[in-house]
C-alpha atoms as a PDB file:
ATOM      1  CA  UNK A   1      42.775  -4.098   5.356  1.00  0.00           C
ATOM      2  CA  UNK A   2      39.841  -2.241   7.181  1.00  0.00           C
ATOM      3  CA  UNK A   3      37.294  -4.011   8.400  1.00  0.00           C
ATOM      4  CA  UNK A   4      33.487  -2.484   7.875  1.00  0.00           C
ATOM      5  CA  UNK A   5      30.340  -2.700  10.121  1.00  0.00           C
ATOM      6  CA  UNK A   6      26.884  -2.462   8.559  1.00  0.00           C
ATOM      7  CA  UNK A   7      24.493  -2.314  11.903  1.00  0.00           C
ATOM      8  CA  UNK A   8      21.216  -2.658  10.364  1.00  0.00           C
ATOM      9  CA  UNK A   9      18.317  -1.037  12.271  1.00  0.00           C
ATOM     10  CA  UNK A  10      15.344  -3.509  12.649  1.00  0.00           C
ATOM     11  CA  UNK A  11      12.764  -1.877  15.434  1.00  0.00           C
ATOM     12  CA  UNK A  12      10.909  -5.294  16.616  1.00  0.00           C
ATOM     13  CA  UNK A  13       7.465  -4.672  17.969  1.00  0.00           C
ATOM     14  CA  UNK A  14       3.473  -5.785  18.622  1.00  0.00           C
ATOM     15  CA  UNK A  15       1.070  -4.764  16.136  1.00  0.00           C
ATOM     16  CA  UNK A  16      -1.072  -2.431  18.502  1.00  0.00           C
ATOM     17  CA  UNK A  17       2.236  -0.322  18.351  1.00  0.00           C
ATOM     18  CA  UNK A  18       1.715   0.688  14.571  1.00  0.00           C
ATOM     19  CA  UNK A  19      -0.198   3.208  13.525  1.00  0.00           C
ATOM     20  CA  UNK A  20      -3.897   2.979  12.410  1.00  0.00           C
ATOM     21  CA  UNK A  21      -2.965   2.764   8.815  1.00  0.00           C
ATOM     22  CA  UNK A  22      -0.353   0.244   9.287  1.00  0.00           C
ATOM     23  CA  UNK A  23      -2.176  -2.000  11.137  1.00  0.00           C
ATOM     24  CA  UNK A  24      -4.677  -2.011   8.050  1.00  0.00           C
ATOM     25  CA  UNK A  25      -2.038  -2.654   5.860  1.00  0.00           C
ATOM     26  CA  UNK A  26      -1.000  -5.332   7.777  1.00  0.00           C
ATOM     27  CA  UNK A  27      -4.628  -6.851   7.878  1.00  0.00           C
ATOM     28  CA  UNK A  28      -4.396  -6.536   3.897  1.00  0.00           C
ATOM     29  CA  UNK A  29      -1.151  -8.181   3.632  1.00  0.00           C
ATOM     30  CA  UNK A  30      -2.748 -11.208   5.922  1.00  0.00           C
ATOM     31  CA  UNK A  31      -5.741 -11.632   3.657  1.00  0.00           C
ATOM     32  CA  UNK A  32      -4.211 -11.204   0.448  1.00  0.00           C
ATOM     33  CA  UNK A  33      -3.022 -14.743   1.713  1.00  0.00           C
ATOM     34  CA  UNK A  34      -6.161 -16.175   1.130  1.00  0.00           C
ATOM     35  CA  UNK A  35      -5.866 -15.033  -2.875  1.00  0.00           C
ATOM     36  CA  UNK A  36      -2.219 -16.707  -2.930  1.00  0.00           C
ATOM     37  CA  UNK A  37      -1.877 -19.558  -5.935  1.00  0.00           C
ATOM     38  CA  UNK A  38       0.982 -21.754  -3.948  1.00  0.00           C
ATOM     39  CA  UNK A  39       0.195 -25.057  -5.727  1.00  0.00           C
ATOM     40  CA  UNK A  40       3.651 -26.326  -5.132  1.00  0.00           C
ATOM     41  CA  UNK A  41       5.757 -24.709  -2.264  1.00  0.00           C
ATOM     42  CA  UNK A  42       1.867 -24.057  -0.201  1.00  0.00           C
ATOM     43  CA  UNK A  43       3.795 -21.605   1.487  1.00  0.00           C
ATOM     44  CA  UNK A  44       0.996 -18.356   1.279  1.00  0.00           C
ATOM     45  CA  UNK A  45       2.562 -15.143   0.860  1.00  0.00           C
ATOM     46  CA  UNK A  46       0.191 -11.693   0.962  1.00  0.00           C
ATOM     47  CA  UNK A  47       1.826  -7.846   0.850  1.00  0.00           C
ATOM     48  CA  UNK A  48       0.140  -5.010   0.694  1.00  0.00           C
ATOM     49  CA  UNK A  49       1.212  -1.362  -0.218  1.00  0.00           C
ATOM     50  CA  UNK A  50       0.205   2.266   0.718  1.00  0.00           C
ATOM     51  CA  UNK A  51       1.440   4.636  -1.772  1.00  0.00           C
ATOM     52  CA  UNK A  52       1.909   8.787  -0.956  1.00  0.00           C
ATOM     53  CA  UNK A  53      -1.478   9.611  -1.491  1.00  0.00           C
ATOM     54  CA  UNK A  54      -3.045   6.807   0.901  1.00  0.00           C
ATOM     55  CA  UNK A  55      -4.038   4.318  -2.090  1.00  0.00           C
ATOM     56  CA  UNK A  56      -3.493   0.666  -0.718  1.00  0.00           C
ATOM     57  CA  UNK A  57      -2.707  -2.107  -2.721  1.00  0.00           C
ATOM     58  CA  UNK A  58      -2.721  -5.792  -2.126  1.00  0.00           C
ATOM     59  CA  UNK A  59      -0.811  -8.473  -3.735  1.00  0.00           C
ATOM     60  CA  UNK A  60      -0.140 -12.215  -3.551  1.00  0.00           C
ATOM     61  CA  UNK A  61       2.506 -14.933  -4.420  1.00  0.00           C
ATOM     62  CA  UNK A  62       1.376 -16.424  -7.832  1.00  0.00           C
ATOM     63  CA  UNK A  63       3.625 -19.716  -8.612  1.00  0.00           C
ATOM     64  CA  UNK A  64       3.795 -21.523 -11.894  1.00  0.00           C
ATOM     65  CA  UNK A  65       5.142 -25.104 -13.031  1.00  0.00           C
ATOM     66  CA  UNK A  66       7.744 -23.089 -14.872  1.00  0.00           C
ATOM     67  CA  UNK A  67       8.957 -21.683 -11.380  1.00  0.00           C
ATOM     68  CA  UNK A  68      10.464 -18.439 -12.548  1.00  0.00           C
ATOM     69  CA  UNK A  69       7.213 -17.475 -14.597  1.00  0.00           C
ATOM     70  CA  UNK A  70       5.410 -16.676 -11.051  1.00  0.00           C
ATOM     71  CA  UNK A  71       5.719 -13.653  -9.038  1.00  0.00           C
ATOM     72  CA  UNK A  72       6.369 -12.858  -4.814  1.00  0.00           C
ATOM     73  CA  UNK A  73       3.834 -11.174  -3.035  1.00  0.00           C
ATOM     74  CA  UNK A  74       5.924  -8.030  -2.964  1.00  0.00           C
ATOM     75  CA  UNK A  75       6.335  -7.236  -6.106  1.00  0.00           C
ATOM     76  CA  UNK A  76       2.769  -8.374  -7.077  1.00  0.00           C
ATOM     77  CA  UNK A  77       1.502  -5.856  -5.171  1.00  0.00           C
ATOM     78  CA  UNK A  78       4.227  -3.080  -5.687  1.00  0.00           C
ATOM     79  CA  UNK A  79       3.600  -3.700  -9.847  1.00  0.00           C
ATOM     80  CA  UNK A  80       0.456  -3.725  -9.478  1.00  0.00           C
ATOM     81  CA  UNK A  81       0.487  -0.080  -8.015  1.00  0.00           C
ATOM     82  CA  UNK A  82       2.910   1.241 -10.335  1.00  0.00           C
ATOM     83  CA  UNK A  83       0.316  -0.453 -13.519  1.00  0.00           C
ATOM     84  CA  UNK A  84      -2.378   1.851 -11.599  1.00  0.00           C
ATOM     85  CA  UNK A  85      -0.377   4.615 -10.325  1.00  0.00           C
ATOM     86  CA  UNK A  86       2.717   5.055 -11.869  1.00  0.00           C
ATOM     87  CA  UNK A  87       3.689   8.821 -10.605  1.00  0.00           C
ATOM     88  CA  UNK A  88       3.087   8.144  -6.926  1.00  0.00           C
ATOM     89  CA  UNK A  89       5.571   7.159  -4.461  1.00  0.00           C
ATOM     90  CA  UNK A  90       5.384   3.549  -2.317  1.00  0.00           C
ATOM     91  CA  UNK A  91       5.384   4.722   0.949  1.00  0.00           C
ATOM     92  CA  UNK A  92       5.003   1.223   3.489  1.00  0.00           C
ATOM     93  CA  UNK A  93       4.769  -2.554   2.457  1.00  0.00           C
ATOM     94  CA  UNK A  94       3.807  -5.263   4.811  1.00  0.00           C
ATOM     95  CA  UNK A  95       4.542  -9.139   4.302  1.00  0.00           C
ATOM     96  CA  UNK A  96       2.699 -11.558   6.074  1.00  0.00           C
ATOM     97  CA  UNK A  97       2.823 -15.147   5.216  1.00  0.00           C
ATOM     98  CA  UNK A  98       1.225 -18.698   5.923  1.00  0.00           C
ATOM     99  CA  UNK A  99       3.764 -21.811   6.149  1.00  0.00           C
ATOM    100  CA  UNK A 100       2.523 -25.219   4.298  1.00  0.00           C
ATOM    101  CA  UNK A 101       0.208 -26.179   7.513  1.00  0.00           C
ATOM    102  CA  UNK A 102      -2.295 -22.879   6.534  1.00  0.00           C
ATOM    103  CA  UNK A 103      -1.333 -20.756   9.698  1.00  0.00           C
ATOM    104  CA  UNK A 104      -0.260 -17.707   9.869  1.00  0.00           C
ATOM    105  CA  UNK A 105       4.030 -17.812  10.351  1.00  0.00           C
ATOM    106  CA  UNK A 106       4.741 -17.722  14.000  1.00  0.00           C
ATOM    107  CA  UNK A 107       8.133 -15.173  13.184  1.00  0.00           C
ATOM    108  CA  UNK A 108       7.992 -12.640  10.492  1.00  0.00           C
ATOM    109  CA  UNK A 109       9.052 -13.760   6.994  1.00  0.00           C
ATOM    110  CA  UNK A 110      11.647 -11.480   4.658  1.00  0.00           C
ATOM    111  CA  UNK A 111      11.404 -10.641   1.147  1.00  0.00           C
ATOM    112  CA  UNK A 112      13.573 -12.776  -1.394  1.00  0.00           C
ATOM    113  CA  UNK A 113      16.782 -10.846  -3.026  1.00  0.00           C
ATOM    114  CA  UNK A 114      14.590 -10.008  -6.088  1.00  0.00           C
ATOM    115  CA  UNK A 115      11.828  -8.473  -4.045  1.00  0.00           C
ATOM    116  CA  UNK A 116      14.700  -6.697  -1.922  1.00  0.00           C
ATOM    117  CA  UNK A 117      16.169  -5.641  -5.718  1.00  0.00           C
ATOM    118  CA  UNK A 118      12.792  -4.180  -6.593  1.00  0.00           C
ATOM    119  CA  UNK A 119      12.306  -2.522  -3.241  1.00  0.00           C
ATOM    120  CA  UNK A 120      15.629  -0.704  -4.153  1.00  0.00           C
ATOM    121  CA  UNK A 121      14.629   0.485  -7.335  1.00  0.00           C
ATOM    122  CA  UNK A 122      11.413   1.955  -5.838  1.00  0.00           C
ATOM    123  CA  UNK A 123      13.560   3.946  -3.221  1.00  0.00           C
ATOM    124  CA  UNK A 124      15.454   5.196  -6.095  1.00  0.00           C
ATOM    125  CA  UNK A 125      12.669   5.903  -8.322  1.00  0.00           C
ATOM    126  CA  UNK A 126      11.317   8.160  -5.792  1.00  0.00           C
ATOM    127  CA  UNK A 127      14.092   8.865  -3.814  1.00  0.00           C
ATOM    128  CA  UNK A 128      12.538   7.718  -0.446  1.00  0.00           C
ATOM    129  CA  UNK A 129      12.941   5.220   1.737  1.00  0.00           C
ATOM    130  CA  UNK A 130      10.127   2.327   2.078  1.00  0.00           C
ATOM    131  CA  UNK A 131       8.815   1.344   5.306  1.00  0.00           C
ATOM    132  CA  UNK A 132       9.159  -2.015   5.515  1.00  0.00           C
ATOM    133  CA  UNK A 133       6.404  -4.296   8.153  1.00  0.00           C
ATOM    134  CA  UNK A 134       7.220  -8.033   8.710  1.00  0.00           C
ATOM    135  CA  UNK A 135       4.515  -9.452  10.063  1.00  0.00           C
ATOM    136  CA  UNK A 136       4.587 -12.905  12.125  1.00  0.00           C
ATOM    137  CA  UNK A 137       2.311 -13.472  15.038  1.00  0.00           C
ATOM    138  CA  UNK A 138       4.764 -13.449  18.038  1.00  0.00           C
ATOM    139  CA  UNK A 139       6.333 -10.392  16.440  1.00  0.00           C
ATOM    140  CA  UNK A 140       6.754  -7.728  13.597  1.00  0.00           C
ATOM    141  CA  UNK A 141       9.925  -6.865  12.379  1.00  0.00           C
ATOM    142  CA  UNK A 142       9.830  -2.608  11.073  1.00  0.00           C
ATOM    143  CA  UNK A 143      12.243  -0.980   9.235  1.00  0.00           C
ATOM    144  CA  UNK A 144      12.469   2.612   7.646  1.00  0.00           C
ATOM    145  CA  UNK A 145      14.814   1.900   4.195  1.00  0.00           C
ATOM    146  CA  UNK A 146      15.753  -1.539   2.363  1.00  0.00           C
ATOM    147  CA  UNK A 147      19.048  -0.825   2.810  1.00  0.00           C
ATOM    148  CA  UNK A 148      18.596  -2.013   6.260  1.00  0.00           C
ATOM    149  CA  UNK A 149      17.904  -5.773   5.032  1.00  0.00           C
ATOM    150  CA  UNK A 150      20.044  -5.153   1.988  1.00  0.00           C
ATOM    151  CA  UNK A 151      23.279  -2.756   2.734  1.00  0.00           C
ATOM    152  CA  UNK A 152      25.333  -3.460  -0.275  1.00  0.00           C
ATOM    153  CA  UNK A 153      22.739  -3.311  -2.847  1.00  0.00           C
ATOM    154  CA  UNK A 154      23.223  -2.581  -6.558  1.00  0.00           C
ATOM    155  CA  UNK A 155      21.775   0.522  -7.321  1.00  0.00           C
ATOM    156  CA  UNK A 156      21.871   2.728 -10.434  1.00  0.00           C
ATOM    157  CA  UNK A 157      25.215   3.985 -11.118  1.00  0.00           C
END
């Protein structure tokens, strides 16, 4: 038996350290909180997406009585692109969330296996990696590729 060693690469920094366009991404992601419909978990979750050509695109967690009729911020935001814009690329996302209290998560918050599923399909699709900004107020978590949050994914065969 052998043993394997996935080593994820998470770079953890402040959010003066991103660029100009990432900040405002984040910014999006933060206020597409305000648009969230968390009746029953209250936990607020905005994204926000740049695609190839610069196009940004929020998106918020929509939750239902029927719990798997709603939809994660993430993918919200990353169908909502491919609706408008179906032949370009996903370049960045950022996540930032608000916990039941209304304020803005202290750490940053990760996507849920679905969200990480579709994020895999998008690298595929366009055969890139995504950029991937967790936002939290003591910290953002960056990552270039979901593979780094997801190693063994299931991909297309």
């Amino acid at each position: 038996m052998k043993d394997l060693q996935l080593r994820p690469i998470i770079h953890e920094c402040q959010l003066d350290e991103l660029t100009a366009d990432e900040q405002k991404l984040v910014q999006m992601a933060i206020a597409s909180t305000a648009n969230s419909y968390a009746k029953y978990s209250r936990f607020r979750v905005g994204a926000a997406i740049q695609l190839a050509n610069g196009m940004m695109f929020p998106g918020c967690n929509q939750e239902n009585a029927a719990f798997p009729a709603g939809i994660c911020a993430e993918r919200s935001a990353i169908f909502a692109a491919g609706a408008q814009q179906p032949d370009v690329a996903v370049t960045t996302i950022a996540i930032a969330a608000r916990d039941t209290t209304g304020e803005l998560t202290q750490q940053p918050v990760s996507p849920c296996g679905t969200c990480r599923q579709v994020m895999i399909e998008t690298e595929t699709r366009f055969h890139q990696p995504l950029r991937i900004i967790l936002y939290g107020q003591q910290r953002l978590y960056v990552m270039d590729g979901i593979k780094n949050l997801m190693p063994l994914s299931f991909t297309e065969f």
